[in-house]
N, C-alpha and C. Protein backbone atom coordinates (compact mmCIF):
# COMPACT_ATOMS: atom_id res chain seq x y z
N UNK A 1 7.20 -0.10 12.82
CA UNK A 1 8.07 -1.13 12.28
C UNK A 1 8.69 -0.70 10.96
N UNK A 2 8.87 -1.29 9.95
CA UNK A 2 9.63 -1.39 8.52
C UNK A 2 8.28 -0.64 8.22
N UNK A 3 7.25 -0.95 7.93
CA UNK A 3 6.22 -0.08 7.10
C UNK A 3 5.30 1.04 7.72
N UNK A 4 5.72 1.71 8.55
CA UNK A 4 4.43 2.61 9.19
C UNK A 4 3.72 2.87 8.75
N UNK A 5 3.70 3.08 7.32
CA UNK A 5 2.78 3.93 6.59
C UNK A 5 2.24 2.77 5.02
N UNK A 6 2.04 1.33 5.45
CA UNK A 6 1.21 0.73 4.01
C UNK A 6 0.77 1.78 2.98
N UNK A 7 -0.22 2.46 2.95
CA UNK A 7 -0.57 2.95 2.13
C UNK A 7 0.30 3.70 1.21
N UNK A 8 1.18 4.32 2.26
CA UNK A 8 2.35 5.11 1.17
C UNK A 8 3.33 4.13 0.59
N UNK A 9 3.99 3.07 1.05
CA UNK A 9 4.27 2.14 0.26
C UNK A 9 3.48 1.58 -0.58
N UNK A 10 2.38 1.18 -0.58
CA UNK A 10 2.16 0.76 -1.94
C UNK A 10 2.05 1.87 -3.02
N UNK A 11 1.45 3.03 -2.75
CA UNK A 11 1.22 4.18 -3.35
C UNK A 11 2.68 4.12 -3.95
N UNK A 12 3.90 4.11 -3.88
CA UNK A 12 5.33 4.59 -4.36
C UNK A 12 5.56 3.01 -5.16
N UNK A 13 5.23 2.01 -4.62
CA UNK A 13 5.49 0.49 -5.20
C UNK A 13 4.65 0.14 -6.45
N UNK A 14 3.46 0.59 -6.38
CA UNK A 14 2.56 -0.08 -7.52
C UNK A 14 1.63 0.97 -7.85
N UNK A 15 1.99 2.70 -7.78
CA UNK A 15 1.35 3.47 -8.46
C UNK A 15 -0.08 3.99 -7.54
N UNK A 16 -0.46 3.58 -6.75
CA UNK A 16 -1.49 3.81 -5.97
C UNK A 16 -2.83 3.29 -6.13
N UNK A 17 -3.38 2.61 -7.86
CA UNK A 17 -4.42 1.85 -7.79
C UNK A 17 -3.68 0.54 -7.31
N UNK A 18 -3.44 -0.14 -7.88
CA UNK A 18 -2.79 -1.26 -7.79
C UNK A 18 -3.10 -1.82 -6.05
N UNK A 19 -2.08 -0.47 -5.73
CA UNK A 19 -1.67 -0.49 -3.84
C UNK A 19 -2.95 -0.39 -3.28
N UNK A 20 -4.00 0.42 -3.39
CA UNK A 20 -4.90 0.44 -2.65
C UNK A 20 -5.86 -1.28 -2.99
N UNK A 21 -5.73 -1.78 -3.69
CA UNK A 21 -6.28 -3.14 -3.85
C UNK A 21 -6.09 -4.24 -2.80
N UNK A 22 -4.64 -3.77 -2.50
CA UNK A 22 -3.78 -4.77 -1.76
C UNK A 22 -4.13 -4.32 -0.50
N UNK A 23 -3.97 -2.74 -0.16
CA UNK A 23 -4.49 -2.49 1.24
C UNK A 23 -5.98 -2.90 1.45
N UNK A 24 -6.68 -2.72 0.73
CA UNK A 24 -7.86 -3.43 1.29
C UNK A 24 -8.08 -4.85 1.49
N UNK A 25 -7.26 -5.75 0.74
CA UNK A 25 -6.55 -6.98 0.83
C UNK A 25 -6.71 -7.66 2.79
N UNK A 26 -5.09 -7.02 2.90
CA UNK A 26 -4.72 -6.67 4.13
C UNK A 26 -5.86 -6.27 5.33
N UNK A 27 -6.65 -5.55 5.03
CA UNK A 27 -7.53 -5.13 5.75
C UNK A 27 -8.82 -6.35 6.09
C-alpha cells in the first residue's frame, strides 16, 4: 500500500527513536 515499509517511515519522519515507539504502538 502507501507505507510498505512503517519502520522506514517513521525512521525518516521522527528520527527513528521516536518512530520505533509508535511501531511498537501499532503492533
Amino acid at each position: 500500500g502507501l507505507m510498505p515499509h512503517p519502520e522506514r517511515a517513521s525512521d525518516e519522519l521522527l528520527g527513528g527513536m521516536d518512530g520505533s515507539l509508535i511501531f511498537k504502538s501499532l503492533k
